[in-house]
PDB file of N, CA and C in Angstrom:
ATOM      1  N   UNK A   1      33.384  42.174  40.400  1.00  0.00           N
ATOM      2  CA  UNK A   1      34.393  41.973  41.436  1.00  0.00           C
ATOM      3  C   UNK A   1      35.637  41.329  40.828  1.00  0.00           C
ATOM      4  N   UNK A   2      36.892  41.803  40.965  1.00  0.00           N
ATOM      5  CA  UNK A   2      38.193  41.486  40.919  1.00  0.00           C
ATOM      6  C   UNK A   2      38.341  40.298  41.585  1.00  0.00           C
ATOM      7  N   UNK A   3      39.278  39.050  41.079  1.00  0.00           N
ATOM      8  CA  UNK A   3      40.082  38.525  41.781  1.00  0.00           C
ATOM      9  C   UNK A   3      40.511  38.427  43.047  1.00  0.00           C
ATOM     10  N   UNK A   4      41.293  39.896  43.304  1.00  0.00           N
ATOM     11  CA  UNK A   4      42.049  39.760  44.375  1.00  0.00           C
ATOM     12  C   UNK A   4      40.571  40.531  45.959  1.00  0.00           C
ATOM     13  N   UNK A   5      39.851  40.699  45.487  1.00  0.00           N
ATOM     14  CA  UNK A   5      39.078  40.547  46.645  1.00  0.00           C
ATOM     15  C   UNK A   5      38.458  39.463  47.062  1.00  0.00           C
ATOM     16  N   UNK A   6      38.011  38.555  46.135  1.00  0.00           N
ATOM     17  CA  UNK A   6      38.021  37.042  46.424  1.00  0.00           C
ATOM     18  C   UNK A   6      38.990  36.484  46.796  1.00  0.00           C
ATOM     19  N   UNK A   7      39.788  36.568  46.986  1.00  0.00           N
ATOM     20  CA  UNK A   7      40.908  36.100  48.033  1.00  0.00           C
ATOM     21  C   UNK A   7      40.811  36.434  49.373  1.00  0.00           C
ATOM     22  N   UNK A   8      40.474  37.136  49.977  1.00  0.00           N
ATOM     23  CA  UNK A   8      40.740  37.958  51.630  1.00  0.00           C
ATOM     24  C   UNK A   8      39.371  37.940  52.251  1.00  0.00           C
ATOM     25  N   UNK A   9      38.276  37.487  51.394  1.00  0.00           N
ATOM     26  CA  UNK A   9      36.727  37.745  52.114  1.00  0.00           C
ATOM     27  C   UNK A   9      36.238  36.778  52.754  1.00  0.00           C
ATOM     28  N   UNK A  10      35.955  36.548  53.494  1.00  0.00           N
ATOM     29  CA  UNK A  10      35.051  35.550  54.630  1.00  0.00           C
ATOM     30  C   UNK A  10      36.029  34.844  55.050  1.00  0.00           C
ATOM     31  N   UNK A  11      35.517  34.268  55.936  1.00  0.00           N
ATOM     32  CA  UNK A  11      36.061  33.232  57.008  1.00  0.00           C
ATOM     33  C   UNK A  11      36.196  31.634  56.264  1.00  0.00           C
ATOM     34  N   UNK A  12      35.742  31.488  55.117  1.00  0.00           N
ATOM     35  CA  UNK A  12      35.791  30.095  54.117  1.00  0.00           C
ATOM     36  C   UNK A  12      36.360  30.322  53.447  1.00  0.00           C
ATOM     37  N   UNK A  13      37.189  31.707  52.928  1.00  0.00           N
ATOM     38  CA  UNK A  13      38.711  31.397  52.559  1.00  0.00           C
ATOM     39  C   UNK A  13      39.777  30.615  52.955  1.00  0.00           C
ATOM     40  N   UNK A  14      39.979  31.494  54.053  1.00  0.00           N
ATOM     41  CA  UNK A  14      41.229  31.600  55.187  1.00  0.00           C
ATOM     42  C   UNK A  14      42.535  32.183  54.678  1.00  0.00           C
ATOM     43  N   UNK A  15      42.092  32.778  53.333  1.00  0.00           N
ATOM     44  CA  UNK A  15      43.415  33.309  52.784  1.00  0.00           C
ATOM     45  C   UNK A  15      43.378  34.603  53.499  1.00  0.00           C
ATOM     46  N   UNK A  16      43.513  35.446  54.502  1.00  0.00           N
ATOM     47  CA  UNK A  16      43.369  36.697  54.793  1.00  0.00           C
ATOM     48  C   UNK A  16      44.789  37.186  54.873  1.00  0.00           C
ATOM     49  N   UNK A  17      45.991  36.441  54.655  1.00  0.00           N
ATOM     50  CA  UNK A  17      47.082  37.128  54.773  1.00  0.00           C
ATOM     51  C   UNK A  17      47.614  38.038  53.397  1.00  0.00           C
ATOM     52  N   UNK A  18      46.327  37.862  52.649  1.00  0.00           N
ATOM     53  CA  UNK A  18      46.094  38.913  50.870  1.00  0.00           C
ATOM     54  C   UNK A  18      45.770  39.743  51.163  1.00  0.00           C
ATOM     55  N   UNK A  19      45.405  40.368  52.224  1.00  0.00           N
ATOM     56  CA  UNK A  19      44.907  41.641  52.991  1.00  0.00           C
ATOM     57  C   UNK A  19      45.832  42.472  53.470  1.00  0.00           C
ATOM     58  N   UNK A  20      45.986  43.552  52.914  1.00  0.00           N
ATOM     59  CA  UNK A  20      47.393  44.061  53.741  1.00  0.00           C
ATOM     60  C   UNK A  20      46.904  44.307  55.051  1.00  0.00           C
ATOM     61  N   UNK A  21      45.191  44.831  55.117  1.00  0.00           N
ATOM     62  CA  UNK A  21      45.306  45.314  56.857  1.00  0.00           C
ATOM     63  C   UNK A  21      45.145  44.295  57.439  1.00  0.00           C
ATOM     64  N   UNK A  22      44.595  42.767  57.447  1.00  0.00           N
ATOM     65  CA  UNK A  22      44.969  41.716  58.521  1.00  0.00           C
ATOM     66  C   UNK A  22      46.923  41.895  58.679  1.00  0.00           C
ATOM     67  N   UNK A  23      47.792  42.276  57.600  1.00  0.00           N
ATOM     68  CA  UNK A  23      48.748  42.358  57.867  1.00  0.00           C
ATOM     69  C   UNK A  23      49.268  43.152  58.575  1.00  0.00           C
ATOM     70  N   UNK A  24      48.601  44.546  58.462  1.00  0.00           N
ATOM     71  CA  UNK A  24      49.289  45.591  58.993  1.00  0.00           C
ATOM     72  C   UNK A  24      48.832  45.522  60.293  1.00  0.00           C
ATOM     73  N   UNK A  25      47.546  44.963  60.584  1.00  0.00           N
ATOM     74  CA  UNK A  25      46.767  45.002  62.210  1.00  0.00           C
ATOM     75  C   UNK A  25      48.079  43.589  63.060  1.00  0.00           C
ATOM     76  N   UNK A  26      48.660  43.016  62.237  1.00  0.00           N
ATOM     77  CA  UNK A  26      48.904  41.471  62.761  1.00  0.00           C
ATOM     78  C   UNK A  26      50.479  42.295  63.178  1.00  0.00           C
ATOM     79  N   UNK A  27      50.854  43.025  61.943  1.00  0.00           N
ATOM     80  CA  UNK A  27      52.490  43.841  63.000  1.00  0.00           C
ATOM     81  C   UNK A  27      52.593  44.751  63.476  1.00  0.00           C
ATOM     82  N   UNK A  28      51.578  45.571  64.191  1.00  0.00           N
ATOM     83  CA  UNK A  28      51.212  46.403  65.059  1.00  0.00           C
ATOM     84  C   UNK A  28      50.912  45.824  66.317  1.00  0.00           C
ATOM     85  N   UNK A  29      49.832  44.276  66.583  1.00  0.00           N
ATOM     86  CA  UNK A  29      49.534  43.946  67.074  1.00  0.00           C
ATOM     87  C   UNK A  29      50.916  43.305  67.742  1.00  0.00           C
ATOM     88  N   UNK A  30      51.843  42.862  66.980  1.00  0.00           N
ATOM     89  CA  UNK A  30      53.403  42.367  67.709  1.00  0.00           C
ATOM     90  C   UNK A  30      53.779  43.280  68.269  1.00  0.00           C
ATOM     91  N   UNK A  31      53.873  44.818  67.547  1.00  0.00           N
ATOM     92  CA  UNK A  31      55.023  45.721  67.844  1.00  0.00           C
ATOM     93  C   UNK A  31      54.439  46.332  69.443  1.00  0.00           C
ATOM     94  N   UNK A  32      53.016  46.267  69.509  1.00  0.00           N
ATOM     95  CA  UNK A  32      52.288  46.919  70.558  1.00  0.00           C
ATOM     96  C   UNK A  32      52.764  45.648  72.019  1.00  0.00           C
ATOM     97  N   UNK A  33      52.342  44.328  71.327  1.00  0.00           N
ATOM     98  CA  UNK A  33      53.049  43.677  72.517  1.00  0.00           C
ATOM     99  C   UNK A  33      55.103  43.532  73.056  1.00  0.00           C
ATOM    100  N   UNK A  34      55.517  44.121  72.320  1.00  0.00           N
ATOM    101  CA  UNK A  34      56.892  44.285  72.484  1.00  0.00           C
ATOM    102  C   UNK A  34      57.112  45.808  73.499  1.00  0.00           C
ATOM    103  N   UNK A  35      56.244  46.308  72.887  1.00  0.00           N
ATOM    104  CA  UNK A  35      56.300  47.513  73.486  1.00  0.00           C
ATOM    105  C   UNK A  35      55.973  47.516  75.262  1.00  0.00           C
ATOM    106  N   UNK A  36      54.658  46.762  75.524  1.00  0.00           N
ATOM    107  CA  UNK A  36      54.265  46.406  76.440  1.00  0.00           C
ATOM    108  C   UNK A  36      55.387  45.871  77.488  1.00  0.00           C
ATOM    109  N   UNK A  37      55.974  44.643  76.638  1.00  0.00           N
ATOM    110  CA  UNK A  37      57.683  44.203  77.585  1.00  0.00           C
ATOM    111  C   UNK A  37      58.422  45.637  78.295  1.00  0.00           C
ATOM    112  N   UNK A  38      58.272  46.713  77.541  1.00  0.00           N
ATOM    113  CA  UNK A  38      59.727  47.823  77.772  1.00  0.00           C
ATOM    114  C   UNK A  38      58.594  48.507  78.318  1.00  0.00           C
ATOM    115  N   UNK A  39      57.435  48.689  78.889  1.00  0.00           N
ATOM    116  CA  UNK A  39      56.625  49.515  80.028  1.00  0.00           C
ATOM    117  C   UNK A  39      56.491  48.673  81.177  1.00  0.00           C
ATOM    118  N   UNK A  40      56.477  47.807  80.626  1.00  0.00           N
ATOM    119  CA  UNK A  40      56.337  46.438  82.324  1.00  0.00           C
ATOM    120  C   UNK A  40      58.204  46.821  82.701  1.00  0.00           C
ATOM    121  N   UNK A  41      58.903  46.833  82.287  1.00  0.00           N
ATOM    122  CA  UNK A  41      60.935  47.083  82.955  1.00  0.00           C
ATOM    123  C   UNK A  41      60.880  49.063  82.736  1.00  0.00           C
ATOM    124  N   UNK A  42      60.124  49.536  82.144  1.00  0.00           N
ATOM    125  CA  UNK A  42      60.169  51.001  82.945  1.00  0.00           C
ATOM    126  C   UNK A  42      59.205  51.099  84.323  1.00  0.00           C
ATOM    127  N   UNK A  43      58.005  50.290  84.300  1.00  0.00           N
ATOM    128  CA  UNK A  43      57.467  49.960  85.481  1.00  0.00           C
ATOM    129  C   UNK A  43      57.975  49.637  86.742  1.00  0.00           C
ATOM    130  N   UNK A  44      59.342  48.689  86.711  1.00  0.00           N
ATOM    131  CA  UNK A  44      60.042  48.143  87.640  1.00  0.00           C
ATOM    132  C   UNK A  44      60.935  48.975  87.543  1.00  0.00           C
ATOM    133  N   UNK A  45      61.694  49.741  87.237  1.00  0.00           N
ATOM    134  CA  UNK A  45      62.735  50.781  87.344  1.00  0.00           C
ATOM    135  C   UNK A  45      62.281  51.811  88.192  1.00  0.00           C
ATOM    136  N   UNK A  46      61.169  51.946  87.999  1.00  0.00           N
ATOM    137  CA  UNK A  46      60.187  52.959  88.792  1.00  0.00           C
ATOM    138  C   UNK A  46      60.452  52.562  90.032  1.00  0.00           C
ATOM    139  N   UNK A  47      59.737  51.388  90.257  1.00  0.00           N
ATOM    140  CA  UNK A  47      59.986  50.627  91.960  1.00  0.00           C
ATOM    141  C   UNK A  47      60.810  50.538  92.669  1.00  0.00           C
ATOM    142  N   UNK A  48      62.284  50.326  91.616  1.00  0.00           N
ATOM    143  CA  UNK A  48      63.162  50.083  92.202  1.00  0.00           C
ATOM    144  C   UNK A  48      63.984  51.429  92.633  1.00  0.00           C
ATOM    145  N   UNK A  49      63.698  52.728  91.584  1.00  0.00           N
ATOM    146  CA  UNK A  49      63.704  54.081  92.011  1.00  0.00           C
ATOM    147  C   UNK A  49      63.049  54.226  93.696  1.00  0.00           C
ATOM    148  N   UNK A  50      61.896  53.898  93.589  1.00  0.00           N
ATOM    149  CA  UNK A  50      60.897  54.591  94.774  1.00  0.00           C
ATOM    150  C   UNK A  50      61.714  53.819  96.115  1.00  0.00           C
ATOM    151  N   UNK A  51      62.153  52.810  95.735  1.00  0.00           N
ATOM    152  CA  UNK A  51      62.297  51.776  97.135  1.00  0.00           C
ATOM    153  C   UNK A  51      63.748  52.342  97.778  1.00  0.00           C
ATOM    154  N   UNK A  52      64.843  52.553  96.668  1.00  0.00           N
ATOM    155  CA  UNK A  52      66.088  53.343  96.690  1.00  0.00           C
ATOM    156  C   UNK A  52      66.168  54.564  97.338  1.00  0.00           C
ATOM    157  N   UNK A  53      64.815  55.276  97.391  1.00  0.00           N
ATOM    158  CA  UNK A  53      64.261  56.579  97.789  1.00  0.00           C
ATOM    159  C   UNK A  53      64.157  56.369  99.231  1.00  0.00           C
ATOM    160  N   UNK A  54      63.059  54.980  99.325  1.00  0.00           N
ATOM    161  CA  UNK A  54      62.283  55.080 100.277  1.00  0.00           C
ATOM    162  C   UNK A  54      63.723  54.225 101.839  1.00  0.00           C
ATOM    163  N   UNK A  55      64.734  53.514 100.998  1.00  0.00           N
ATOM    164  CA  UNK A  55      65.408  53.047 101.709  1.00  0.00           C
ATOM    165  C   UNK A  55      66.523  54.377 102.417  1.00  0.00           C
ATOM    166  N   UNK A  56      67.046  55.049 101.483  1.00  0.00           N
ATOM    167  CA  UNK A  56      68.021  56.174 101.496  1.00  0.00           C
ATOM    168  C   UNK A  56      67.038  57.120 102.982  1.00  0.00           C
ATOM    169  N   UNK A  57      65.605  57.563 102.662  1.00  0.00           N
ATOM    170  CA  UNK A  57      65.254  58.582 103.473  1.00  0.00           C
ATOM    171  C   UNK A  57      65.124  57.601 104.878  1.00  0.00           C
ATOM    172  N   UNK A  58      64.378  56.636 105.263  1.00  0.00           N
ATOM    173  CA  UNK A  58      63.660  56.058 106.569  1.00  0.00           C
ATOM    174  C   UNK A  58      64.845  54.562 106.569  1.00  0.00           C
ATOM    175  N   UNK A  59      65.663  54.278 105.834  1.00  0.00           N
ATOM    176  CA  UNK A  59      66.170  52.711 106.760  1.00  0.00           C
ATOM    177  C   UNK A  59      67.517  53.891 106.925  1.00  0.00           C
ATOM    178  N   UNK A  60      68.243  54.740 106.985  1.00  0.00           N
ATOM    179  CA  UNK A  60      69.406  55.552 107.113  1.00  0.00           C
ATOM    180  C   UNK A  60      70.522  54.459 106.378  1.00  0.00           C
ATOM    181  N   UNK A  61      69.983  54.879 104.642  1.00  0.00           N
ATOM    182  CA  UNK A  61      70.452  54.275 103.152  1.00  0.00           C
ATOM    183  C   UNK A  61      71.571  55.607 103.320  1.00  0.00           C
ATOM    184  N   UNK A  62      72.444  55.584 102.331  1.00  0.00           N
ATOM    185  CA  UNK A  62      73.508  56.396 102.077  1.00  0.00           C
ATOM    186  C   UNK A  62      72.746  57.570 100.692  1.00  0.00           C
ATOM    187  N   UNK A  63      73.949  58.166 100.642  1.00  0.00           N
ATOM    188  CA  UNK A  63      73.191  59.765  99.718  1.00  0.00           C
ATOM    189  C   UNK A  63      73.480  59.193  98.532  1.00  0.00           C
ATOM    190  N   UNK A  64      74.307  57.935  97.910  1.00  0.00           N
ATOM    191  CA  UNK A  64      74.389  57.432  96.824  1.00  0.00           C
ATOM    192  C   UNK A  64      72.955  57.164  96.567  1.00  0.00           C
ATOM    193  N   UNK A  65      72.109  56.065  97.554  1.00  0.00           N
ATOM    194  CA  UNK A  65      71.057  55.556  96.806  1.00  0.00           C
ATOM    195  C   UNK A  65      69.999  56.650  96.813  1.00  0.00           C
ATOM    196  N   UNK A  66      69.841  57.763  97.572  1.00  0.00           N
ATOM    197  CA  UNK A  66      68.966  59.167  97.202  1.00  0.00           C
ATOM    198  C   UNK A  66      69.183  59.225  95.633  1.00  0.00           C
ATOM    199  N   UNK A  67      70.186  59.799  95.313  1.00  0.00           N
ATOM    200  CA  UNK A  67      70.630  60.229  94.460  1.00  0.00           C
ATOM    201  C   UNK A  67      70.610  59.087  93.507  1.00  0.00           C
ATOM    202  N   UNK A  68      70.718  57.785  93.132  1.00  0.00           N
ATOM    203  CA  UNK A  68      70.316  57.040  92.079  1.00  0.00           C
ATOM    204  C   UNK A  68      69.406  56.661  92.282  1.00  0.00           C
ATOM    205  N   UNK A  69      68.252  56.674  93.249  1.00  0.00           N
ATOM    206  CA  UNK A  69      67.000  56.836  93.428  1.00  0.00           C
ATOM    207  C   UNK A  69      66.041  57.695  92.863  1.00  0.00           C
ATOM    208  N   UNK A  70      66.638  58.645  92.620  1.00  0.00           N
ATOM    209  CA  UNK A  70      66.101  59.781  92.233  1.00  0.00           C
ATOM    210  C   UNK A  70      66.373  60.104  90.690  1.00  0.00           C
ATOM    211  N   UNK A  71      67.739  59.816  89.858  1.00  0.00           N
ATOM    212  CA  UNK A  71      67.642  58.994  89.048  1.00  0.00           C
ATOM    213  C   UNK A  71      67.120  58.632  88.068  1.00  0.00           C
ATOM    214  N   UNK A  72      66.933  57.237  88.827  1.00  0.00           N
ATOM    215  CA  UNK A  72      66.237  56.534  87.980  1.00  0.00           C
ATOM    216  C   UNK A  72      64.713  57.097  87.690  1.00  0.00           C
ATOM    217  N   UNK A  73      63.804  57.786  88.982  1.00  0.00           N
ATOM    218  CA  UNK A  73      62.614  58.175  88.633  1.00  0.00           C
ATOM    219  C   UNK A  73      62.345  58.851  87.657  1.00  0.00           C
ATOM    220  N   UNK A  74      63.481  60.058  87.555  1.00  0.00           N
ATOM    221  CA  UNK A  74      63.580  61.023  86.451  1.00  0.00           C
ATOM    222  C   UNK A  74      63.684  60.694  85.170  1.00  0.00           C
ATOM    223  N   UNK A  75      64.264  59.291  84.915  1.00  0.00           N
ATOM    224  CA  UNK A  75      64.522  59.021  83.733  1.00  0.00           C
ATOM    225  C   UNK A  75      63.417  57.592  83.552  1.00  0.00           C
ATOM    226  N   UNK A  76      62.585  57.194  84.635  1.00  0.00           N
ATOM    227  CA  UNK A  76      61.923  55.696  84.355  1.00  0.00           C
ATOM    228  C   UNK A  76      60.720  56.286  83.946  1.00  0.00           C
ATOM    229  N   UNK A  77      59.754  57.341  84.949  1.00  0.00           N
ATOM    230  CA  UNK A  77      59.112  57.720  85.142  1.00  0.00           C
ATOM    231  C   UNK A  77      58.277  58.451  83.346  1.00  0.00           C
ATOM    232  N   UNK A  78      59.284  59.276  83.334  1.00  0.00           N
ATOM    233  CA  UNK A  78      58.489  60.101  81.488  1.00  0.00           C
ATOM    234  C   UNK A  78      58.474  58.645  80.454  1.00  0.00           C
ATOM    235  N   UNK A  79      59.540  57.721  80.561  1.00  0.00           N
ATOM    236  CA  UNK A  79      59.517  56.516  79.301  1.00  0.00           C
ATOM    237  C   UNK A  79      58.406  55.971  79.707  1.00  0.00           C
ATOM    238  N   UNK A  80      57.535  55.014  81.157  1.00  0.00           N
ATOM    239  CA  UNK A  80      56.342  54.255  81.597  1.00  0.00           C
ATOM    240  C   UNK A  80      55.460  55.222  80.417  1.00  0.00           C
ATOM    241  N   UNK A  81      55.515  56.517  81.011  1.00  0.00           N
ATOM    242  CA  UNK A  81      53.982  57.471  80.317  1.00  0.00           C
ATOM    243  C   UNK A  81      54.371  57.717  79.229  1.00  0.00           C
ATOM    244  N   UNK A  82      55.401  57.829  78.564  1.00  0.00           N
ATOM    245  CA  UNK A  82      55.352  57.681  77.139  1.00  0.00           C
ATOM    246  C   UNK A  82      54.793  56.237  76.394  1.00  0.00           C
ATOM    247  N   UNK A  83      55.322  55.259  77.113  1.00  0.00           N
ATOM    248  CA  UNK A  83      55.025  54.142  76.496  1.00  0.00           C
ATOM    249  C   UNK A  83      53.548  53.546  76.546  1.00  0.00           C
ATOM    250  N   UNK A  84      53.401  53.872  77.504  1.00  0.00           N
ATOM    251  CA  UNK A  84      51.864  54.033  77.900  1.00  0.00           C
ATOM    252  C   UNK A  84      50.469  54.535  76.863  1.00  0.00           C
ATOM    253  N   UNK A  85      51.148  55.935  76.927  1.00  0.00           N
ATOM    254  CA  UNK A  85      50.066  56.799  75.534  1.00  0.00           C
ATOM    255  C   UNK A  85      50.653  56.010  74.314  1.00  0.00           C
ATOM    256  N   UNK A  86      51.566  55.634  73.860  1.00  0.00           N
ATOM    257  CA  UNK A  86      51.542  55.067  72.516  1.00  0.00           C
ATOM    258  C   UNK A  86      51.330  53.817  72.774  1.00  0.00           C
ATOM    259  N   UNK A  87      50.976  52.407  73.659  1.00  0.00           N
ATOM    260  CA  UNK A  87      50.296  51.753  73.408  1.00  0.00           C
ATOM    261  C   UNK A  87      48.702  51.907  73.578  1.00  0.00           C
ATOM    262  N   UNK A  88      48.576  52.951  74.331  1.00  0.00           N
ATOM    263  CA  UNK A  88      47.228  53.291  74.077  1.00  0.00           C
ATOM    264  C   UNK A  88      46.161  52.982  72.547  1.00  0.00           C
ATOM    265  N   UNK A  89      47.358  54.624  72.300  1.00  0.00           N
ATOM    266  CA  UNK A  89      47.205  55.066  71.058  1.00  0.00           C
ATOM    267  C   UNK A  89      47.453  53.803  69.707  1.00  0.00           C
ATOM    268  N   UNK A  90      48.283  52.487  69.804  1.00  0.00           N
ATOM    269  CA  UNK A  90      48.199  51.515  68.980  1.00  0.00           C
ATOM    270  C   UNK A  90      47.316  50.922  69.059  1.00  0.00           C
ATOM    271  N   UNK A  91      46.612  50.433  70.268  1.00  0.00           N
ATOM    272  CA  UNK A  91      45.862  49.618  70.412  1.00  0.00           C
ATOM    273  C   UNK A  91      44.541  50.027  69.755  1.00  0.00           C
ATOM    274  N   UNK A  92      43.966  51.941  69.947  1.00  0.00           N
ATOM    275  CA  UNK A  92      43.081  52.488  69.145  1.00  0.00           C
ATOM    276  C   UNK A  92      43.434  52.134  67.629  1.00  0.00           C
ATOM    277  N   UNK A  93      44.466  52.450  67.180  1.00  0.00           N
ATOM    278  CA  UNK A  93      44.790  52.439  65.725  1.00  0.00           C
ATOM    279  C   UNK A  93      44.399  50.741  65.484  1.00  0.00           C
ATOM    280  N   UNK A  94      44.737  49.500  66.369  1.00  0.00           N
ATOM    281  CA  UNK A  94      44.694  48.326  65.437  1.00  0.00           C
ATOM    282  C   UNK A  94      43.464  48.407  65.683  1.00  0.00           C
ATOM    283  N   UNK A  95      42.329  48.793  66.646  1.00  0.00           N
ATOM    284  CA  UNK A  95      40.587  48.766  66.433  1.00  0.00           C
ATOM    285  C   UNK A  95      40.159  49.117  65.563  1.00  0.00           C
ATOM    286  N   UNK A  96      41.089  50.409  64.807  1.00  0.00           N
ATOM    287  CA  UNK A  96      40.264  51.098  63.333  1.00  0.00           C
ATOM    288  C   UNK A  96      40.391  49.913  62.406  1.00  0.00           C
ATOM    289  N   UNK A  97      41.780  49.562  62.412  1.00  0.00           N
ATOM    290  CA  UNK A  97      42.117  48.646  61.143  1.00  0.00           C
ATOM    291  C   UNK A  97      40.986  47.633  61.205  1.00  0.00           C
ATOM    292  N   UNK A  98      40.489  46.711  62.420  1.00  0.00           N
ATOM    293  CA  UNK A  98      40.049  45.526  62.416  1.00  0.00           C
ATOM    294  C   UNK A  98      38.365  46.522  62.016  1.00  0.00           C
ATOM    295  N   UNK A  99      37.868  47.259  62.449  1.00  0.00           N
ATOM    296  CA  UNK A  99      36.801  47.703  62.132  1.00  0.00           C
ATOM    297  C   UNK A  99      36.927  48.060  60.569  1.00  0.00           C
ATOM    298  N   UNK A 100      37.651  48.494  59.891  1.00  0.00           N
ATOM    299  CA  UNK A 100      37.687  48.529  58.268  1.00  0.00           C
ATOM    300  C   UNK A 100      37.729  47.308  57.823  1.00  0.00           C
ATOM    301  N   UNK A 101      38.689  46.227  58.789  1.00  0.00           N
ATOM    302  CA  UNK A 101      37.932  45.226  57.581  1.00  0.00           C
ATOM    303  C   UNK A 101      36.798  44.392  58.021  1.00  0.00           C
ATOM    304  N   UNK A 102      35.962  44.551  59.220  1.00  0.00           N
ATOM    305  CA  UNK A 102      34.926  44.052  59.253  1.00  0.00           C
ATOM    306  C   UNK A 102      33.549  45.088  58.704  1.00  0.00           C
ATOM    307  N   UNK A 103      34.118  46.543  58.131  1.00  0.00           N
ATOM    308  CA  UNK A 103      33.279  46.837  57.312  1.00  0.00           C
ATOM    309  C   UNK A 103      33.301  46.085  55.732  1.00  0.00           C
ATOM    310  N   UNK A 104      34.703  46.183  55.504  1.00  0.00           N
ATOM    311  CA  UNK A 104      35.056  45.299  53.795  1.00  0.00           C
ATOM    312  C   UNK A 104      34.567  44.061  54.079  1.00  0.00           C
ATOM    313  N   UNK A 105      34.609  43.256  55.348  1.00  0.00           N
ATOM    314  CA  UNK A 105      33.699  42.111  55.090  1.00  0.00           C
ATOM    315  C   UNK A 105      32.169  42.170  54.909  1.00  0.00           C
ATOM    316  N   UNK A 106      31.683  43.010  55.968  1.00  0.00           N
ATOM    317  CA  UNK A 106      30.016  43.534  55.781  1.00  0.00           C
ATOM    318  C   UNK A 106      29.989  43.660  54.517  1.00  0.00           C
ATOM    319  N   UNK A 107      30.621  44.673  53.419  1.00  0.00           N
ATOM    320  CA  UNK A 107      30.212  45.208  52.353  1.00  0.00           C
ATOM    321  C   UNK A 107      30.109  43.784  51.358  1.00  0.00           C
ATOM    322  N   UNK A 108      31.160  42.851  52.182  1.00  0.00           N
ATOM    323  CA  UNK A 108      31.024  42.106  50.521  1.00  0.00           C
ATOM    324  C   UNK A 108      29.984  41.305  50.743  1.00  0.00           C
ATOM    325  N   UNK A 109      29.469  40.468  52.109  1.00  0.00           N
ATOM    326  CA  UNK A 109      28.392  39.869  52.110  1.00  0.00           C
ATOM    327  C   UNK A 109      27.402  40.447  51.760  1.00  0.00           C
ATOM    328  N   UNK A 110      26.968  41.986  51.765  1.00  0.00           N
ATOM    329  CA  UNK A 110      26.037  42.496  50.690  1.00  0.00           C
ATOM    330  C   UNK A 110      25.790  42.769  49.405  1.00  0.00           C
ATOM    331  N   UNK A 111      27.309  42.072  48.844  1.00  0.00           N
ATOM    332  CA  UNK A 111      26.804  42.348  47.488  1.00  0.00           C
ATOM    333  C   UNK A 111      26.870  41.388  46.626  1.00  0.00           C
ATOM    334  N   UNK A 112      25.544  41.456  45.602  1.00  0.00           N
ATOM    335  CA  UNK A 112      25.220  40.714  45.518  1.00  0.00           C
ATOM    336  C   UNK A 112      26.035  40.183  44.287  1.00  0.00           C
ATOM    337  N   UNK A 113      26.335  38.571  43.874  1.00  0.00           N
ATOM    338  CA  UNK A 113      26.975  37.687  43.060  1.00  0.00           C
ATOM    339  C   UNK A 113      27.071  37.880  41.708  1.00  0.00           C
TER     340      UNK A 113
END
């Protein structure tokens, strides 16, 4: 065994930032919660679409707020579900990472000294 895998193995290091995938799982894991911010404000754009809608057709709203009601859905609506499947899809990707290195940890507690 090398050096630099004695650096990143077990929990009685604590050096794991020698690991690129604790690294790469740790700025995915940011970028996925940033991402999350801009689906929670396409979420509310949505609402504020539907309510613009819902005010324009039943409180007798003007054809402006139809029409930027409508809008906004068109344009809030595809970004929520885009943002959506790709935090999905990150959140799968940082499970692989953390599962590779709790296989590289399995592997090293099996072998032997």
């Amino acid at each position: 065994m090398g050096k630099s895998k004695e650096k990143h193995v077990g929990a009685l290091s604590h050096s794991h930032e020698d690991n690129p995938l604790v690294v790469e799982a740790r700025m995915q894991s940011k970028a996925l919660g940033t991402l999350a911010v801009y689906r929670r404000l396409a979420y509310s754009v949505v609402a504020i679409g539907a309510l613009l809608i819902y005010w324009s057709v039943y409180a007798d709203g003007g054809t402006v707020q139809l029409v930027v009601g409508i809008l906004l859905l068109v344009v809030a609506v595809p970004c929520a579900a885009l943002l959506h499947i790709g935090i999905s899809h990150g959140k799968a990707n940082v499970q692989k990472i953390i599962d590779a290195l709790q296989q590289e940890v399995d592997g090293d507690k099996n072998t032997p000294e």
